[in-house]
Protein backbone atom coordinates (compact mmCIF):
# COMPACT_ATOMS: atom_id res chain seq x y z
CA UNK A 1 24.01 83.54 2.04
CA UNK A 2 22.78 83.19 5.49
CA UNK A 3 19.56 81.69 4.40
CA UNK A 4 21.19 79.56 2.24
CA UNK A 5 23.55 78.32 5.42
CA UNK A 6 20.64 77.48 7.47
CA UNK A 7 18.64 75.74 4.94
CA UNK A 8 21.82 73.38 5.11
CA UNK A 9 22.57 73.49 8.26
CA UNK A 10 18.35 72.53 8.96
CA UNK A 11 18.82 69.39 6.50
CA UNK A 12 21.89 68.46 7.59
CA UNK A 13 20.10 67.97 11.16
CA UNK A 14 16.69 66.68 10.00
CA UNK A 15 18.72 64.31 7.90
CA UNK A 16 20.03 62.77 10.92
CA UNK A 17 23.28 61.00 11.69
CA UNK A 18 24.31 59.62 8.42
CA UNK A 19 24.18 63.07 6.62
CA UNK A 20 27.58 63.63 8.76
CA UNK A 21 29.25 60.93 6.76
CA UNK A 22 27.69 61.68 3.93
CA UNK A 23 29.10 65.42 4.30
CA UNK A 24 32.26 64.19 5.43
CA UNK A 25 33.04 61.68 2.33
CA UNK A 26 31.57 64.38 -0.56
CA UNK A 27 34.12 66.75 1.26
CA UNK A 28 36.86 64.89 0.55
CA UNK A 29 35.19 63.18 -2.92
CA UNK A 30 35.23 67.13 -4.07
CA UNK A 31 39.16 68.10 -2.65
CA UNK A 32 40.33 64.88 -4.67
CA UNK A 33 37.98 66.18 -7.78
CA UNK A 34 39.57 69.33 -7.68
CA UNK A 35 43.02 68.32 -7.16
CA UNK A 36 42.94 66.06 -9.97
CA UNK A 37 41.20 68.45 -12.59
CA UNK A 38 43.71 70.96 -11.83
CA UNK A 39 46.57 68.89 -11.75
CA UNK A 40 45.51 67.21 -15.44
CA UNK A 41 44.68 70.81 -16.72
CA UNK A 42 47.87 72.50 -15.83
CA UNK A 43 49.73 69.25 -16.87
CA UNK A 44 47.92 69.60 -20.37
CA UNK A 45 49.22 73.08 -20.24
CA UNK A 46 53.12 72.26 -19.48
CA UNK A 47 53.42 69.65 -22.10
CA UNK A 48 55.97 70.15 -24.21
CA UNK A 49 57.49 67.64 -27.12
CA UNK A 50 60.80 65.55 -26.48
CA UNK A 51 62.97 67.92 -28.63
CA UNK A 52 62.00 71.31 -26.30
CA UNK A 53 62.79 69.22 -23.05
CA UNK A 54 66.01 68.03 -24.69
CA UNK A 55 67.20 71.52 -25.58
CA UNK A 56 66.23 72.68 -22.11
CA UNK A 57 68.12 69.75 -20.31
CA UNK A 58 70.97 71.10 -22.32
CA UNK A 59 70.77 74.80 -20.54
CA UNK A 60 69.99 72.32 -17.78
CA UNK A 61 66.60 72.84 -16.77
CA UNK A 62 63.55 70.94 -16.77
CA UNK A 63 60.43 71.70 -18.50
CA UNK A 64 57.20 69.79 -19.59
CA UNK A 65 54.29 68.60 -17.52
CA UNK A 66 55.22 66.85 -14.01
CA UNK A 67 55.32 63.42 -15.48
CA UNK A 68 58.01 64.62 -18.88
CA UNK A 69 59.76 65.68 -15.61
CA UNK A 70 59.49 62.80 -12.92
CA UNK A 71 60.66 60.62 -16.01
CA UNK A 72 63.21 62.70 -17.34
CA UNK A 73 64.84 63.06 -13.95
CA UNK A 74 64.69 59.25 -13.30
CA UNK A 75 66.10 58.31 -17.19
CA UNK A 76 68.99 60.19 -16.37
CA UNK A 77 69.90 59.18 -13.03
CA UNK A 78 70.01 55.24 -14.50
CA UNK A 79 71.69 56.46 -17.27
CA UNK A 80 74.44 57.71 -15.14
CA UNK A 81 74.37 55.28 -12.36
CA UNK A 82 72.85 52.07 -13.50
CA UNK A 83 72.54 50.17 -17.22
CA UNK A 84 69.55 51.60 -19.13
CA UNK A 85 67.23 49.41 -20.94
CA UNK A 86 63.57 48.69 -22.11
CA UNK A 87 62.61 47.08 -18.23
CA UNK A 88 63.96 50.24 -16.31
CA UNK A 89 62.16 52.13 -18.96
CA UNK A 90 58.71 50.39 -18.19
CA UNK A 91 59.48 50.68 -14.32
CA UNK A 92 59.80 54.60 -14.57
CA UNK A 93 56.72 54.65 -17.09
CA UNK A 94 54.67 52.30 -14.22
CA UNK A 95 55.52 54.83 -11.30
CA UNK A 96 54.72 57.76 -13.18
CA UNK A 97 50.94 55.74 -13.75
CA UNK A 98 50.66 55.41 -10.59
CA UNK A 99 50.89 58.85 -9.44
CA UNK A 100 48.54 59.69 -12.47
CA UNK A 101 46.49 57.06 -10.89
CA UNK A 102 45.94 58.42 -7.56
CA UNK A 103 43.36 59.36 -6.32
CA UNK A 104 40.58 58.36 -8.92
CA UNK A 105 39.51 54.75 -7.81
CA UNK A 106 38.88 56.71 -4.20
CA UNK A 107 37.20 59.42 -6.06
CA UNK A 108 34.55 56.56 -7.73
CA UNK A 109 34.32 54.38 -4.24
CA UNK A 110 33.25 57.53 -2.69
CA UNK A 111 30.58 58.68 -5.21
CA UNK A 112 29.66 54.92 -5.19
CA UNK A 113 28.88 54.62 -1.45
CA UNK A 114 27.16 57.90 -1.54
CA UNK A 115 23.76 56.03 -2.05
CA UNK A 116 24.17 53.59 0.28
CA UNK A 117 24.77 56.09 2.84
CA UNK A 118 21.81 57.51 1.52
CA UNK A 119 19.67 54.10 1.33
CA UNK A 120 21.07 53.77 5.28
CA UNK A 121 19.45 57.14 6.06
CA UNK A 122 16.32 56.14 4.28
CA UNK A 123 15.81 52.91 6.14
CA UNK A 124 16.67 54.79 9.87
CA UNK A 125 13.58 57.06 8.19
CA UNK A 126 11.53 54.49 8.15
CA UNK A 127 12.31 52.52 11.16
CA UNK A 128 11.79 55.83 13.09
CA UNK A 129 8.22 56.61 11.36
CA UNK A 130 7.50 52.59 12.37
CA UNK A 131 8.53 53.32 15.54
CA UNK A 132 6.02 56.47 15.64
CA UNK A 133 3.04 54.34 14.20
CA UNK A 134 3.56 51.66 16.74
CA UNK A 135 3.47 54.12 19.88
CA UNK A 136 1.13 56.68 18.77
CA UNK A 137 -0.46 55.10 15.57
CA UNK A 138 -1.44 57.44 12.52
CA UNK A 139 -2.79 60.07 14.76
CA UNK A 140 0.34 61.98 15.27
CA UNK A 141 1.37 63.14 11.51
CA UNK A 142 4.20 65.52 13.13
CA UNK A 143 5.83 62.50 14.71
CA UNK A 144 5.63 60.36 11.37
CA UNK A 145 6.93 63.44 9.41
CA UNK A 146 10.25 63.61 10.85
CA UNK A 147 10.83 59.99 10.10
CA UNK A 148 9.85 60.82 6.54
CA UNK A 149 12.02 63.92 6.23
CA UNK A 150 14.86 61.94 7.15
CA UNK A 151 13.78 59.00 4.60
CA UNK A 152 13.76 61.20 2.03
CA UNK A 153 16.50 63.92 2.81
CA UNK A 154 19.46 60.94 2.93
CA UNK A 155 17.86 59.47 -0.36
CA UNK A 156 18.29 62.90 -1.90
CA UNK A 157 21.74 63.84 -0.49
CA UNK A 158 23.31 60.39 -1.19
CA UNK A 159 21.80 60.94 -5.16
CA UNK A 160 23.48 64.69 -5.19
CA UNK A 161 26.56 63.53 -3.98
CA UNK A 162 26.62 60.12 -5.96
CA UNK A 163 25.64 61.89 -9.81
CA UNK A 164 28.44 64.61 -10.12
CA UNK A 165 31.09 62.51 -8.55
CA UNK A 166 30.18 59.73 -10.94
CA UNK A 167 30.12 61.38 -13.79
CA UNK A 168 33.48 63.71 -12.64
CA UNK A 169 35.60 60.51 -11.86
CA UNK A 170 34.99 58.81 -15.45
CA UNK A 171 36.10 62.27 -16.91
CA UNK A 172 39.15 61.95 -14.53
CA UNK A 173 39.62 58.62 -15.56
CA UNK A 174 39.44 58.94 -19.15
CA UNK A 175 41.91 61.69 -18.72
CA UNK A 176 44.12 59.64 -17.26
CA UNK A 177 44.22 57.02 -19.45
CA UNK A 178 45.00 59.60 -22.07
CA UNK A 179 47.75 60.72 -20.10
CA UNK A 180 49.47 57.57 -19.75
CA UNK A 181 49.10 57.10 -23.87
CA UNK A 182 51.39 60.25 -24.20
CA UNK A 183 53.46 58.89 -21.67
CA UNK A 184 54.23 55.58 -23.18
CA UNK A 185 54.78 56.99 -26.64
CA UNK A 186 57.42 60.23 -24.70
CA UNK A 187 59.11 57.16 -22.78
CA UNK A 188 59.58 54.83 -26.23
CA UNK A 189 60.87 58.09 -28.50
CA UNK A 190 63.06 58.27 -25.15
CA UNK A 191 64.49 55.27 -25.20
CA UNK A 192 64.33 54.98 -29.60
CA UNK A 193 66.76 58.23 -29.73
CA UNK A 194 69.22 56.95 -27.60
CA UNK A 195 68.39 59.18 -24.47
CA UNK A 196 69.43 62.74 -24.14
């Protein structure tokens, strides 16, 4: 484990300065993945059909997945303060998207600029090995190597960020979408049966 932290820690520096932003934005790429995935899998879990949330509303409770809930609780608060109709419906249905929404897009930007970041590192590679070349010319191959190491370390880094947050955000996004489908269809048997 020790070795393992060192090995990092030694890329991390030989990298040079745009591994720090490149650790900093997988960081938080990886807390959003993980929020999401667990928040979508223990949704999956809670959902529950229209009838079993109507007979718990009855021993007045709330069950279902956070959305059945979030629109439940907003369906009858109209219903009881304001006129219910297909528009308030849709406005419920839109903020619950949202919220299903989050995160993803800055999930995808993230695992997007990872290569950039990484092309930046390259490039400051290169300019230092130049920068070698022109002072001590090819002589000095431990000079030019740290410019190379740093070319190639941020090109790698960016790519192992870039691939698994790529492909995890279209998963998350798909999900999402799928989501939203079961939410328009709970919403219209909603507002079809009259309410609660």
């Amino acid at each position: 484990m020790t070795d393992l932290l060192g090995e990092s820690l030694d890329m991390i520096r030989h990298g040079g300065l745009v591994m720090w932003p490149l650790l900093v934005s997988s960081l938080v790429m990886w807390l959003m993945i993980f929020y999401k995935g667990l928040l979508f899998f223990q949704a999956r879990r809670e959902e529950v059909s229209l009838k079993q949330c109507r007979q718990a509303l009855i021993e007045q409770r709330y069950i279902g997945a956070f959305w059945q809930q979030n629109i439940l609780r907003q369906f009858i608060w109209l219903r009881e303060h304001q006129s219910l109709d297909r528009d308030h419906l849709l406005q419920l249905q839109q903020r619950q998207s949202n919220e299903v929404d989050r995160f993803i897009g800055t999930i995808l930007v993230l695992a997007s600029a990872a290569p950039l970041m990484g092309l930046l590192g390259t490039v400051s590679g290169m300019i230092t090995t130049f920068n070698v070349i022109s002072v001590f010319g090819t002589g000095n191959a431990r000079a030019m190597a740290a410019g190379i190491s740093e070319a190639l370390i941020t090109t790698q880094a960016g790519l192992v960020v870039a691939v698994p947050g790529l492909i995890l955000g279209a998963l998350l996004y798909r999900r999402a979408e799928q989501i939203k489908e079961r939410m328009q269809r709970f919403s219209l048997r909603l507002l079809q049966q009259g309410g609660l």
